[in-house]
C-alpha atoms as a PDB file:
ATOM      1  CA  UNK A   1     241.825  87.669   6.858  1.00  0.00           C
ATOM      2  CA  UNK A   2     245.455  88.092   6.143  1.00  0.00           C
ATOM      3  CA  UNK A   3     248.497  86.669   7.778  1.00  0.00           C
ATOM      4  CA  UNK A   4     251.351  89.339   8.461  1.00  0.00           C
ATOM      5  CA  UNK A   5     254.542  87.649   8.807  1.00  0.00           C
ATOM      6  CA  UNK A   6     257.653  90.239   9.634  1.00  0.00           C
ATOM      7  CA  UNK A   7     261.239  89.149   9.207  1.00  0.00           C
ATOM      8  CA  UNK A   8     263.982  91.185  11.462  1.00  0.00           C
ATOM      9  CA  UNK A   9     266.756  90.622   9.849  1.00  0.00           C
ATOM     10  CA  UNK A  10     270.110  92.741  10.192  1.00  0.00           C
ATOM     11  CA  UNK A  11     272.260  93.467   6.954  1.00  0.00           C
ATOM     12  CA  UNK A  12     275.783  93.497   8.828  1.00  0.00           C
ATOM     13  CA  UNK A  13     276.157  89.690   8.388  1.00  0.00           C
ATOM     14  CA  UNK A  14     276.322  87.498   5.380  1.00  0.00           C
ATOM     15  CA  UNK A  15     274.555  84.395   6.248  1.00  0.00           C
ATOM     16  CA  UNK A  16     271.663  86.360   7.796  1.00  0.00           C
ATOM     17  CA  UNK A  17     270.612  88.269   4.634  1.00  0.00           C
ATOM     18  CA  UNK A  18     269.676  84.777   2.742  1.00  0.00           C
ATOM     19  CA  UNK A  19     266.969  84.338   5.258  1.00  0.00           C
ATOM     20  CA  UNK A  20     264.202  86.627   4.647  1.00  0.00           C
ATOM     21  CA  UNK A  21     264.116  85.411   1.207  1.00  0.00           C
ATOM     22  CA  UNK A  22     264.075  81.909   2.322  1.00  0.00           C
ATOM     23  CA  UNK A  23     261.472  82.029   4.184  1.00  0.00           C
ATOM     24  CA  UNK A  24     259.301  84.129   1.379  1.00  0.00           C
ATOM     25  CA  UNK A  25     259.692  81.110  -0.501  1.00  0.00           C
ATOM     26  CA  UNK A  26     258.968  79.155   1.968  1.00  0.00           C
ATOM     27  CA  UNK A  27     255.420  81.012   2.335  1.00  0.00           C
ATOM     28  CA  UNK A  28     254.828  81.247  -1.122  1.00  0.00           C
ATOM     29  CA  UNK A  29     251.937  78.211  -1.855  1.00  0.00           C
ATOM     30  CA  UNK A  30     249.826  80.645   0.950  1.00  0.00           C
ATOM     31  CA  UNK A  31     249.906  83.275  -1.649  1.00  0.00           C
ATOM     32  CA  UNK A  32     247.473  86.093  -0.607  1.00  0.00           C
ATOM     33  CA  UNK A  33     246.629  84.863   2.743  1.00  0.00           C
ATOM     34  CA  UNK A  34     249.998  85.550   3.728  1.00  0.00           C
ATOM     35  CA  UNK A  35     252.320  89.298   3.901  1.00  0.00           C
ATOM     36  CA  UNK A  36     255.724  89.177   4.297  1.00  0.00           C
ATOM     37  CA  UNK A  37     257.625  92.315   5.545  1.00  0.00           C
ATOM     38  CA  UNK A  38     261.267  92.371   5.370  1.00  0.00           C
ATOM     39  CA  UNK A  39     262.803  94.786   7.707  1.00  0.00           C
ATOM     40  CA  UNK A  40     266.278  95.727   8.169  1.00  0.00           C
ATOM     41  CA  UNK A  41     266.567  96.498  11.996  1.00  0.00           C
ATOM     42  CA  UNK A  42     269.623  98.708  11.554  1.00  0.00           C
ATOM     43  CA  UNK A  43     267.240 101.046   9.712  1.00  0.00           C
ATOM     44  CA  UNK A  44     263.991  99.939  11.972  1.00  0.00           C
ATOM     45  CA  UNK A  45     265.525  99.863  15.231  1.00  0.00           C
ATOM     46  CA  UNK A  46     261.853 100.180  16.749  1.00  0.00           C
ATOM     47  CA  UNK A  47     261.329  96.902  15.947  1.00  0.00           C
ATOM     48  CA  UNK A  48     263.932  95.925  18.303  1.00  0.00           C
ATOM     49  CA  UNK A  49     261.929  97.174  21.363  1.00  0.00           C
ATOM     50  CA  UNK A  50     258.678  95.465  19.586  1.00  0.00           C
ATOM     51  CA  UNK A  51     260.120  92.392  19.496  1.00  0.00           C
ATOM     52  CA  UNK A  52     263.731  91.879  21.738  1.00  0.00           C
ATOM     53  CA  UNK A  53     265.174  88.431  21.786  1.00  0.00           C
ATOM     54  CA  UNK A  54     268.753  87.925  23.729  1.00  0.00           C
ATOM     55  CA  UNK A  55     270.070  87.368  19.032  1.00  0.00           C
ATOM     56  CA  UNK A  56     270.175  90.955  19.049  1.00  0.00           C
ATOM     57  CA  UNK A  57     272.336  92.003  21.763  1.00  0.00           C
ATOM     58  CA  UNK A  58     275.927  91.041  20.408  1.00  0.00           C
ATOM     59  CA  UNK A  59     277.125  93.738  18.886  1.00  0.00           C
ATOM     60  CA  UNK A  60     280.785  94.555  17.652  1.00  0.00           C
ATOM     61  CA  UNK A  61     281.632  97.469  16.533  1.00  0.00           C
ATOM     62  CA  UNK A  62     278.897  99.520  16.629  1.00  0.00           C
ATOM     63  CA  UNK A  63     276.970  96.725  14.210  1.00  0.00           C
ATOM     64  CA  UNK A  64     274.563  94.349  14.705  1.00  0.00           C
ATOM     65  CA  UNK A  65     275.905  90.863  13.705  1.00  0.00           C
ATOM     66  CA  UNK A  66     273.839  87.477  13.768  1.00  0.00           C
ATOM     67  CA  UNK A  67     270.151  88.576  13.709  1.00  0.00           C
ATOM     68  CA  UNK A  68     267.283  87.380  12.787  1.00  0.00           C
ATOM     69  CA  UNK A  69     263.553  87.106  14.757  1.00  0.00           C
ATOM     70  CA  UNK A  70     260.281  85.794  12.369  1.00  0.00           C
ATOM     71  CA  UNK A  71     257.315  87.325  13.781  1.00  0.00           C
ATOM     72  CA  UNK A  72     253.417  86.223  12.905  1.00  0.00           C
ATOM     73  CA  UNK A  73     250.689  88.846  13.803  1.00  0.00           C
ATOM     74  CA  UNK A  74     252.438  90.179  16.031  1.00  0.00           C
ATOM     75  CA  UNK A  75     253.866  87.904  17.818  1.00  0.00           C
ATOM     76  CA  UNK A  76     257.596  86.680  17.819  1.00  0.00           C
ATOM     77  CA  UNK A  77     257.330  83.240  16.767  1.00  0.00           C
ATOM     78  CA  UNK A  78     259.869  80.979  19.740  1.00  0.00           C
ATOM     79  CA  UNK A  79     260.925  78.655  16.768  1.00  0.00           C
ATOM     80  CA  UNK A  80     264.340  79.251  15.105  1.00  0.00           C
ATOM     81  CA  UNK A  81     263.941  80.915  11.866  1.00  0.00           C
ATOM     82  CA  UNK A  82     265.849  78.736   9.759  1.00  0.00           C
ATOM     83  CA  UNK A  83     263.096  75.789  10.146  1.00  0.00           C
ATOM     84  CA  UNK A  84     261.304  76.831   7.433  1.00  0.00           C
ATOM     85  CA  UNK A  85     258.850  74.197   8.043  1.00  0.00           C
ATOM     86  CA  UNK A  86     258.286  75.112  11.125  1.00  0.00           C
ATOM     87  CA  UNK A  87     257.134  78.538   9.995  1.00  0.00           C
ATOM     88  CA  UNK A  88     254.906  77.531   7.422  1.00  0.00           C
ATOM     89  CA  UNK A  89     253.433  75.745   9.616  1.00  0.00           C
ATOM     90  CA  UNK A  90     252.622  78.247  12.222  1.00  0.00           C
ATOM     91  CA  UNK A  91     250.965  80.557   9.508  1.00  0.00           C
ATOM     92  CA  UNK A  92     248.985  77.311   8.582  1.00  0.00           C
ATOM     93  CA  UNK A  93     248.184  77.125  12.359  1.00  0.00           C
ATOM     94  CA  UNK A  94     247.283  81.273  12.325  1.00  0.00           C
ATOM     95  CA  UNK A  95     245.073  80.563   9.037  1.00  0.00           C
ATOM     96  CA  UNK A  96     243.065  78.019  10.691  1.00  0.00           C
ATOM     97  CA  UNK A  97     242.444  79.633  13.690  1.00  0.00           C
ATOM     98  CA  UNK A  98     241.413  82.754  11.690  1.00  0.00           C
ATOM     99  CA  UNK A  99     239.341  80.773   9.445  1.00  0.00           C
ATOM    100  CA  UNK A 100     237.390  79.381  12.782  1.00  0.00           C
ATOM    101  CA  UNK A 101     236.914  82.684  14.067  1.00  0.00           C
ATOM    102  CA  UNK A 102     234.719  83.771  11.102  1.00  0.00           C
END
């Protein structure tokens, strides 16, 4: 089984758009046990009602500024996304619980 990990991320700030790559990276040694999705919520704004977090709500003017929500199968993850380690280490978590399952 595979292990689909979405990134929200929105595009209107800077320091948010290093993320999503960051955390690819971070994934990589899982290699094909592990998706990453990159979505831009400004052009996904479904996602938004998938997954709302109190991040998304400051807005100014009309843009979305400071965003940025990992998810794992579905399910927001509660750690901040810039622990890195702390992501891996929930998809290591979702392997092995996957891998039990079978």
């Amino acid at each position: 089984m595979v292990v689909k990990v979405e990134v929200l991320y929105a595009p209107t700030c800077a320091g948010m758009l290093m993320w999503p790559e960051r955390i690819r990276k971070a994934l990589a040694d899982f290699g094909g046990d592990v998706v990453v999705e990159e979505i831009d919520i400004l052009k996904h704004p479904e996602t938004l009602r998938k997954y709302p977090s109190p991040e998304w709500s400051q807005f100014l003017n009309g843009h979305i500024h400071y965003f940025t929500v990992v998810a794992i199968n579905g399910r927001a993850s509660e750690d901040w996304y810039w622990d890195t380690a702390k992501i891996a280490q929930l998809v290591r978590n979702e392997l092995e619980k996957e891998k039990a399952q079978r």
